[in-house]
Structures are given as structure tokens and as C-alpha cells.
Protein backbone atom coordinates (compact mmCIF):
# COMPACT_ATOMS: atom_id res chain seq x y z
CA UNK A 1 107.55 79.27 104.91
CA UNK A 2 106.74 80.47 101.54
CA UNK A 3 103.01 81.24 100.53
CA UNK A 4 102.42 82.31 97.08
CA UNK A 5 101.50 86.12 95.70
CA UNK A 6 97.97 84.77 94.86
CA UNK A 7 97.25 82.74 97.74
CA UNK A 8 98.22 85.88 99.69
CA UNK A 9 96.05 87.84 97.91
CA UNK A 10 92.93 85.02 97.50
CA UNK A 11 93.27 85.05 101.49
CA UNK A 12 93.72 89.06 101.96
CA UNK A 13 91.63 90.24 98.82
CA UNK A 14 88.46 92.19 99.48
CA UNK A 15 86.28 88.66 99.17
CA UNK A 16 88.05 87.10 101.94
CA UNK A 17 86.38 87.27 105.63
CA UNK A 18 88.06 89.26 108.26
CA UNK A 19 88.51 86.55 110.72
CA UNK A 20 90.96 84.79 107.82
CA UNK A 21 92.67 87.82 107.73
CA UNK A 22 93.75 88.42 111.28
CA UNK A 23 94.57 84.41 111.56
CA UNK A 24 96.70 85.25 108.69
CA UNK A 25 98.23 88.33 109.54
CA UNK A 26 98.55 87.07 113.00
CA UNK A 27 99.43 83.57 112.81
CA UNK A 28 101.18 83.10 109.84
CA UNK A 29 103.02 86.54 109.38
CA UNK A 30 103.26 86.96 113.22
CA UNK A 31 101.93 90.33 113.27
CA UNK A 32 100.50 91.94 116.74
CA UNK A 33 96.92 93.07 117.11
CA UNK A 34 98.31 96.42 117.93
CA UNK A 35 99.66 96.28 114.05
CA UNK A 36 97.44 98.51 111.75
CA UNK A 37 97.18 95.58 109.14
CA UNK A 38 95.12 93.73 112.13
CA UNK A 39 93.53 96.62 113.50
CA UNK A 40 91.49 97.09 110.31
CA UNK A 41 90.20 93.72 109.97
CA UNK A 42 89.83 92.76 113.63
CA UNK A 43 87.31 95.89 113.86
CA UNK A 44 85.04 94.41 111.27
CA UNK A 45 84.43 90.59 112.46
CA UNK A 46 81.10 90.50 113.88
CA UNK A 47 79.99 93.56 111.44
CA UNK A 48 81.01 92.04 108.17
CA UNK A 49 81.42 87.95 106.48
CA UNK A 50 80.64 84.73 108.54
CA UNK A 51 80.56 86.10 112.38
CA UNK A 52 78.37 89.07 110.86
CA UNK A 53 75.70 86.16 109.38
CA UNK A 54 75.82 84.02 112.00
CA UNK A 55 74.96 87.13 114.63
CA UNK A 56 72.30 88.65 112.59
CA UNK A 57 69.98 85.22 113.45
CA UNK A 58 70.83 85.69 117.21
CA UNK A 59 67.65 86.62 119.38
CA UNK A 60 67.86 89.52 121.65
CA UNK A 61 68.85 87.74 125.10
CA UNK A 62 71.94 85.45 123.31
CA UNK A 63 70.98 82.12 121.65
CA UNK A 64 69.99 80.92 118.42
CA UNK A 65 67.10 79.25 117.14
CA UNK A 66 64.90 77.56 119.74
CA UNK A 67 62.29 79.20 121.24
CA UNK A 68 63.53 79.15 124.70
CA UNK A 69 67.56 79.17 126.95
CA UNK A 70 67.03 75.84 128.72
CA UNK A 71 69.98 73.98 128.74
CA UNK A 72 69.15 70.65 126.44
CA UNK A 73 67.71 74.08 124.22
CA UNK A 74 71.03 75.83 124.24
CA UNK A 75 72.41 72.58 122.73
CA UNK A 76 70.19 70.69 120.09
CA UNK A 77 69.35 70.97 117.50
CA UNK A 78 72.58 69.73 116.42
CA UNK A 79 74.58 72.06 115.12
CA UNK A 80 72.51 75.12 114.92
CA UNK A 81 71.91 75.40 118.35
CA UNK A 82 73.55 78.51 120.58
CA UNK A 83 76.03 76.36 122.33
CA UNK A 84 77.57 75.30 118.67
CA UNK A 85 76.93 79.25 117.24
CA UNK A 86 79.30 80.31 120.21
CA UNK A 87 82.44 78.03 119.57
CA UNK A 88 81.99 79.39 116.09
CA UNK A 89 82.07 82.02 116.60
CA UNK A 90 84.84 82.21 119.48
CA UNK A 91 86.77 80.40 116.22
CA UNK A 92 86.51 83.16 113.99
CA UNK A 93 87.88 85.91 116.80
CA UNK A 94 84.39 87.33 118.28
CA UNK A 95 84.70 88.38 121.78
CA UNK A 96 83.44 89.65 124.94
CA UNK A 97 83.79 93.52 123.62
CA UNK A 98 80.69 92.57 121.45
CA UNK A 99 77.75 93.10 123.62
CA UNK A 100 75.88 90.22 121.35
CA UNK A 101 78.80 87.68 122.33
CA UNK A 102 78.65 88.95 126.40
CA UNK A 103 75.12 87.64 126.13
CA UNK A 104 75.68 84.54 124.86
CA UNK A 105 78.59 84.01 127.28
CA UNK A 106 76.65 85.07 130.42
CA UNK A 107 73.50 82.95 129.24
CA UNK A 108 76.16 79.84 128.25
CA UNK A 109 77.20 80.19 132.13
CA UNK A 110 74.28 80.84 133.94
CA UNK A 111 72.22 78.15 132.60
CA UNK A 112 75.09 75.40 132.36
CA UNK A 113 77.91 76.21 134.92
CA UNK A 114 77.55 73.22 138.06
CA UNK A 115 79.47 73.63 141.47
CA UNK A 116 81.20 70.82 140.62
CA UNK A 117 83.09 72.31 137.48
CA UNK A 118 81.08 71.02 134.95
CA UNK A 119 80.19 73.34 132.15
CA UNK A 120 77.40 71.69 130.05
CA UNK A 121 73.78 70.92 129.63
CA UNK A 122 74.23 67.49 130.26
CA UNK A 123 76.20 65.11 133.23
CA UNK A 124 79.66 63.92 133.02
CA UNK A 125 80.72 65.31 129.44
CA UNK A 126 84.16 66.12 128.97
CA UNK A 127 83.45 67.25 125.24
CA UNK A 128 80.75 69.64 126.40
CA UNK A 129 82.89 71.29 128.94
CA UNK A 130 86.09 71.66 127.03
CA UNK A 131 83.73 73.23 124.54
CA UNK A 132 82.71 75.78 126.51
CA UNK A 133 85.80 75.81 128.28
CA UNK A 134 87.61 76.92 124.95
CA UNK A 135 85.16 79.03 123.75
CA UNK A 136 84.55 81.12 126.67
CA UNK A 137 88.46 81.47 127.59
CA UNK A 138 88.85 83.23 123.85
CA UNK A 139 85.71 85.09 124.28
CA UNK A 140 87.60 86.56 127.47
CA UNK A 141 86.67 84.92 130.55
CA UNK A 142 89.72 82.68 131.85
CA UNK A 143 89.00 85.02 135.02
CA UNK A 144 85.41 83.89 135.41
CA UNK A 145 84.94 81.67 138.90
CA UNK A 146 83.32 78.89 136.82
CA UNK A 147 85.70 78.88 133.90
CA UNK A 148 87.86 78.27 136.40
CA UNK A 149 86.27 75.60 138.56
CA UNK A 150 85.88 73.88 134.77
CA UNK A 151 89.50 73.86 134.22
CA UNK A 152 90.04 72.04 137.42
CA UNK A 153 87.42 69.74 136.37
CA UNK A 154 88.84 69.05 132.99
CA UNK A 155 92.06 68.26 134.62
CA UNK A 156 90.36 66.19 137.14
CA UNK A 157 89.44 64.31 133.96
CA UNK A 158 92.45 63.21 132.71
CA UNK A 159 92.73 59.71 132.09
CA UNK A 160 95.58 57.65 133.50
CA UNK A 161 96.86 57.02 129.84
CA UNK A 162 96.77 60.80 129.23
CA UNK A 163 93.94 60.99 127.48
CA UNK A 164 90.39 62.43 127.53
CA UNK A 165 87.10 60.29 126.63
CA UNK A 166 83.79 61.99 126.50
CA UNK A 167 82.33 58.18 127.64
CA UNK A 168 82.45 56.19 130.40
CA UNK A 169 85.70 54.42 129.69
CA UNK A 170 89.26 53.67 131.83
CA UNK A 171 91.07 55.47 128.58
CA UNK A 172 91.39 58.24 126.41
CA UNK A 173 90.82 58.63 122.92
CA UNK A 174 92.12 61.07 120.72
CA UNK A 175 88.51 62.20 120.05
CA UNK A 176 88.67 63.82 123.13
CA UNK A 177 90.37 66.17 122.31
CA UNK A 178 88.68 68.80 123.48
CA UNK A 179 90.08 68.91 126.81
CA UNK A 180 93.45 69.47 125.87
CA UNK A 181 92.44 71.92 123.20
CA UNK A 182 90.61 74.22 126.09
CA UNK A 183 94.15 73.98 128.56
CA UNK A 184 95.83 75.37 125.39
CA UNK A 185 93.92 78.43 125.30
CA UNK A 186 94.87 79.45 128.62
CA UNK A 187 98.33 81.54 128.29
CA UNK A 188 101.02 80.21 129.14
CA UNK A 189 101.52 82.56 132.00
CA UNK A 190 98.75 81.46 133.59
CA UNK A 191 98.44 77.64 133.40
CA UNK A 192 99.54 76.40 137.07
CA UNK A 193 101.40 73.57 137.68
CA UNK A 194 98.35 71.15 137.65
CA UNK A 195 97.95 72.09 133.65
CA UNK A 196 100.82 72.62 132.84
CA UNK A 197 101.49 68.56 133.84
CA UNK A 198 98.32 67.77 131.98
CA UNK A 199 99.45 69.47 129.27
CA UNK A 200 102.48 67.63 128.83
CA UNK A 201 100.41 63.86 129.47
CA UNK A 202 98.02 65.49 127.22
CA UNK A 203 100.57 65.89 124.27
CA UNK A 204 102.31 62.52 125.14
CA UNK A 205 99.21 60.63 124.15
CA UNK A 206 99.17 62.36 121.40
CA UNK A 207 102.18 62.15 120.32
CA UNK A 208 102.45 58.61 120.88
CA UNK A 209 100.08 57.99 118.44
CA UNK A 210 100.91 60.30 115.74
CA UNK A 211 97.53 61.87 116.73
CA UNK A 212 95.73 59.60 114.15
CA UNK A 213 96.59 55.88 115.18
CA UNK A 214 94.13 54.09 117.67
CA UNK A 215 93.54 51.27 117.19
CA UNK A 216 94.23 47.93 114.31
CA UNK A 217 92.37 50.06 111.48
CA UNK A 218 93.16 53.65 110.88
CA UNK A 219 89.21 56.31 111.32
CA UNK A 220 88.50 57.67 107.93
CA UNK A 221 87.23 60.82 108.76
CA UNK A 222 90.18 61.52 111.04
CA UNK A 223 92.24 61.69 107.67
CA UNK A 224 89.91 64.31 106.15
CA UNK A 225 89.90 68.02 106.91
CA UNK A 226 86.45 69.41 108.27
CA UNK A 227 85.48 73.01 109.29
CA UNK A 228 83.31 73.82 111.86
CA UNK A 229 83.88 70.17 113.88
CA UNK A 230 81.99 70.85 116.63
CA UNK A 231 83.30 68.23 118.34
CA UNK A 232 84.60 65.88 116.32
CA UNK A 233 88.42 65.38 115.62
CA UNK A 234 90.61 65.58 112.63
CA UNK A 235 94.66 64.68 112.07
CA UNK A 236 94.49 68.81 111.38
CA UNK A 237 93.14 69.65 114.90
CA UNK A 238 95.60 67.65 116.63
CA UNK A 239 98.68 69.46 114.83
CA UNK A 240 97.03 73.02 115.76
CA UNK A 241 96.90 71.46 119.40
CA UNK A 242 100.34 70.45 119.44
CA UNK A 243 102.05 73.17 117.29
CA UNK A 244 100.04 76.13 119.19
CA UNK A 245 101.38 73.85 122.62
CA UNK A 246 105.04 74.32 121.41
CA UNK A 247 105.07 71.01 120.31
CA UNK A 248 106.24 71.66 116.63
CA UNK A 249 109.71 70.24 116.49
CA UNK A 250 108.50 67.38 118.31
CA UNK A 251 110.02 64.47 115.47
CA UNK A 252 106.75 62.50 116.17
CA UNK A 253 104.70 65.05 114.41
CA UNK A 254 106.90 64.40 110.90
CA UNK A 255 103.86 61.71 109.94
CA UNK A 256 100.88 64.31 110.39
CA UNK A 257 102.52 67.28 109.10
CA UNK A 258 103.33 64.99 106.05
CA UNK A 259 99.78 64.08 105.30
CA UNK A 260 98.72 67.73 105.82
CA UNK A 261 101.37 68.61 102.83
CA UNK A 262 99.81 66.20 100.68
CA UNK A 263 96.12 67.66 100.71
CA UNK A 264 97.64 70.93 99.55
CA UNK A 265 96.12 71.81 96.04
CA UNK A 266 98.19 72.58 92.89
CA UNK A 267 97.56 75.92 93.52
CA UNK A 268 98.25 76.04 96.83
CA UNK A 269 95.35 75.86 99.37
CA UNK A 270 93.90 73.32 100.92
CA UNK A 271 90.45 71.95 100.56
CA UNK A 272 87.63 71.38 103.43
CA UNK A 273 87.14 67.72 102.22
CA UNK A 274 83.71 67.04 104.06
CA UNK A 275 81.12 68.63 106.45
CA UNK A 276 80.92 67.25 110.10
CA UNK A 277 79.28 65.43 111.01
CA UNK A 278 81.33 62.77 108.75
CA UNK A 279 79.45 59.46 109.74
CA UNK A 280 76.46 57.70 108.66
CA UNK A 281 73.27 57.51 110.73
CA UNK A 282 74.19 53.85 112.00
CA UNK A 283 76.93 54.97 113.35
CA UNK A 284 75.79 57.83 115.29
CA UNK A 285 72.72 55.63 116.19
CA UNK A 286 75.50 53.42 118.12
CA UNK A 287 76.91 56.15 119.72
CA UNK A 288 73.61 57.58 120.89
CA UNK A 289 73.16 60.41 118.97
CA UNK A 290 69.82 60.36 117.48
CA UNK A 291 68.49 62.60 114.65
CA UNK A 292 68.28 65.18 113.46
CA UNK A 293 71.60 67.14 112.85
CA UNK A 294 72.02 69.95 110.87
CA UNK A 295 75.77 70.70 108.96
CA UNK A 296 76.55 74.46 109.98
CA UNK A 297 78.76 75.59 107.15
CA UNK A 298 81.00 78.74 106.64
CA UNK A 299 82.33 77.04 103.33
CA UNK A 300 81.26 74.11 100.80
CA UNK A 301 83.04 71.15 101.09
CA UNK A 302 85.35 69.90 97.83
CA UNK A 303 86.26 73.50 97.11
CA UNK A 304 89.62 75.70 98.10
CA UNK A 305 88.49 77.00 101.39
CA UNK A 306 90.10 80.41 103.09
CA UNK A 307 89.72 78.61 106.50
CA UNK A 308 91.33 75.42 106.12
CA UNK A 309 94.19 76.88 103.94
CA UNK A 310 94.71 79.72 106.49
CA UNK A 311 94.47 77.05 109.23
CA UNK A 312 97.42 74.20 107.21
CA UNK A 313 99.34 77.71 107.04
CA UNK A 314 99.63 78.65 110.45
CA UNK A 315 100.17 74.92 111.79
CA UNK A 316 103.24 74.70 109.55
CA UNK A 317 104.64 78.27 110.33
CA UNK A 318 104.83 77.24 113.96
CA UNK A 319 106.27 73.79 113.26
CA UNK A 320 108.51 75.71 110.81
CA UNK A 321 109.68 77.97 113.64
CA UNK A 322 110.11 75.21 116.34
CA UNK A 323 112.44 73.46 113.94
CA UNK A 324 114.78 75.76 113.21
């Protein structure tokens, strides 16, 4: 896969974040962490750009901006609560070797892990839970006992259809997604049998439905690329499911990885096209989701962004790789 001198540079160049630059180094050029290029880079997340601005706001004990570590206060406001602070920042590479993150991963698990698996500040939420699930696991606790009991519980989840749904509903929907994102974090030398099976039902449903079709009408904001989603879903975070799953030569993914070619810029990156949460107040009112929520951003929306271009990259190296 060919990526230009000065998109190279525009994502390596001194005004670039670190976090873009190990995803690129790593994912795209398939570099180790032991390489020096990532060494450098990997040091400074959490002490430099986005992870280093979102941690300097953090209160002593782990969370973010209410006044106490409840668990309905770990979550709202929406999205500048700890519980959305922490998948952000397990996105842009922090981990457990950061004291700051270790406290927001103990307090994340003492005041939400349930005996029954359930990882979340609220009853029966698969979204919550695969979350967590996914954040934790890449902050570097796959070994924790409730981690653990979650991933049992996510799998317990499963829908006959394949699916997840974070409602009460027979079926899945593919904005669910976020229990099949959390099984993919776990390496692949560790899934058991019972993931690796909903992994594979997990993809099918997918699959089957080109990870954007559900439905007579096609979902508008599926078709637009968003960064942070919190938990909403996009056409681009089904391909990094199924690409990172080994699911890139899969012939079904042709339609997706199309449209993701087409949002490329002229000059080469690719644009976040609009802030999550992309809906109007209706339609969260429908859903349940009362007021107020408040857009985190890394990036502005309508502009080249280093996250969703390094992001498009690494999708279509590993669908690049799986076809050949």
C-alpha cells in the first residue's frame, strides 16, 4: 500500500501526536514496539499531545470531572465523564505502566465490576461492558478476575443471529458492536474456544450485512467517519473489527473498503466528517438518552484529521495483506 512522502511526513512530522505515530509505525509499517522508531514515541503518550491534555484534568484518585467516583458519576456527563476519558485514552495507547491510568482502571473496576460479569454502572448493558471490556484489556488487564468474568458475560450475550444489542431485543444490531470489538482485543492466543466461536458468529453478522445494511433504508451517520465514538458505530469501525479479526480478504468486505476509498481527500487523508454524537435531540430523546451531552474532541470535524487517516491506513494495510 502506497502512502505518499507528505502524508508520511504530515502524520510523522513534529506536529503530529505520538499515539498517531506508533499506530503508524506499528500498524501500517508493521514495525515492533521493541523498534527504536516506536520506542521514541511510545515513551511520550501520556507526557505530550491528546493523552497528555486529557490526563492533566484527571483528579488525584482517577476520574474526571464530577465531584465524586459513584458509578452513574463515573459515566455522565456524557462524554466527559471518566468512563468515556478511559476508552480514550486506552485508544490512543495509554496503559497500565502509567500510574494515572492504574487509577482509573482500579477505580473503573471497583466501583462497576458485578459477580455476574457485568462491567458497568448500569444493569444489563452490553455497550457499557464491552466498553470497559476493551478498554481495560489494552490498558493491560485481560488477567484481571473480573475482566474475565465480563468476557464470559459478553459471550453469554450473543444473540442467536450473531449479533449484540445494547436493548432488550431477540437480535443484534450492528450498533452493538462493542462486544465483538472487546473479544478482538484479546490475543489470539488466548481467546478459548467459547470466543473464538463468537468471534466467528460475530463476524458472520457482520459480514452478512456488509457491516452497514440493516434494515429497508441505509443509517446516515453509519456512512460518516467519527472520532472518539464512544459508543456509537461507523462503516470504519466495523472494517477495523473485521480486518484486525483476520477478516480482510473476506470478498464481502469489497463494498465497505470501497466507500472508505472514496472519502480519501485529493491529498490523501481522510477527513473526520462529524462529531458523535451524530443525531438530533429527538432522536436520542427516543432512545432514552436525555440531555446534556458534551462532544469530546481530539480533532475538528470537516478538516484532514491524523486519526482517521492513520486509522483508513491501517484498515487497508491489513486487508491489503490478507489479499495477497
Amino acid at each position: 500500500m502506497d502512502v505518499s512522502a507528505g502524508v508520511r511526513t504530515w502524520l510523522l512530522g513534529p506536529r503530529s501526536d505520538p499515539s498517531v505515530k506508533v499506530r503508524y509505525w506499528t500498524e501500517v509499517e508493521g514495525r515492533a514496539l521493541e523498534d527504536p522508531r516506536v520506542r521514541g514515541p511510545r515513551a511520550k503518550i501520556g507526557q505530550e499531545g491528546w493523552a497528555a491534555s486529557l490526563l492533566a484534568s484527571q483528579f488525584p484518585d482517577g476520574h474526571w470531572t464530577t465531584p465524586g467516583t459513584s458509578a452513574r458519576e463515573l459515566y455522565r456527563p456524557k462524554y466527559t465523564a471518566t468512563n468515556w476519558f478511559a476508552i480514550v485514552l486506552a485508544d490512543l495507547g495509554a496503559d497500565r505502566s502509567d500510574p494515572r491510568i492504574a487509577r482509573t482502571a482500579e477505580l473503573l473496576l471497583d466501583r462497576w465490576s458485578q459477580t455476574d460479569g457485568l462491567l458497568s454502572g448500569r444493569s444489563g448493558e452490553v455497550c457499557y461492558t464491552g466498553n470497559a471490556v476493551r478498554a481495560l484489556v489494552r490498558f493491560g488487564y485481560l488477567e484481571h478476575p473480573a475482566v474475565q468474568r465480563s468476557i464470559d458475560w459478553l459471550v453469554r450475550q450473543q444473540k442467536r443471529d450473531g449479533g449484540w444489542n445494547c436493548f432488550p431485543s431477540r437480535k443484534g444490531t450492528l450498533d452493538g458492536w462493542e462486544g465483538l470489538a472487546a473479544l478482538a482485543e484479546i490475543p489470539d492466543a488466548q481467546r478459548d474456544d467459547a470466543v473464538r466461536r463468537s468471534i466467528e458468529r460475530g463476524a458472520e453478522f457482520y459480514l452478512k450485512r456488509s457491516l452497514r445494511n440493516e434494515g429497508r433504508d441505509q443509517y446516515a451517520p453509519w456512512l460518516r467517519i467519527h472520532y472518539p465514538n464512544h459508543f456509537f458505530y461507523d462503516v470504519l469501525v466495523g472494517l477495523r473489527m473485521l480486518a484486525r479479526l483476520g477478516y480482510g480478504g473476506d470478498p464481502r468486505l469489497r463494498p465497505p473498503t470501497r466507500w472508505l476509498l472514496r472519502r480519501r481527500l485529493r491529498n490523501g487523508t481522510w477527513p473526520l466528517d462529524a462529531t458523535q454524537p451524530d443525531w438530533d435531540p429527538q432522536e436520542a430523546a427516543r432512545y432514552g438518552f436525555p440531555g446534556p451531552e458534551f462532544p469530546l474532541l481530539l480533532e475538528l470535524p470537516g478538516l484532514p484529521s491524523r486519526w482517521a487517516t492513520v486509522e483508513a491506513l491501517s484498515v487497508l494495510r491489513r486487508i491489503e495483506a490478507a489479499r495477497r
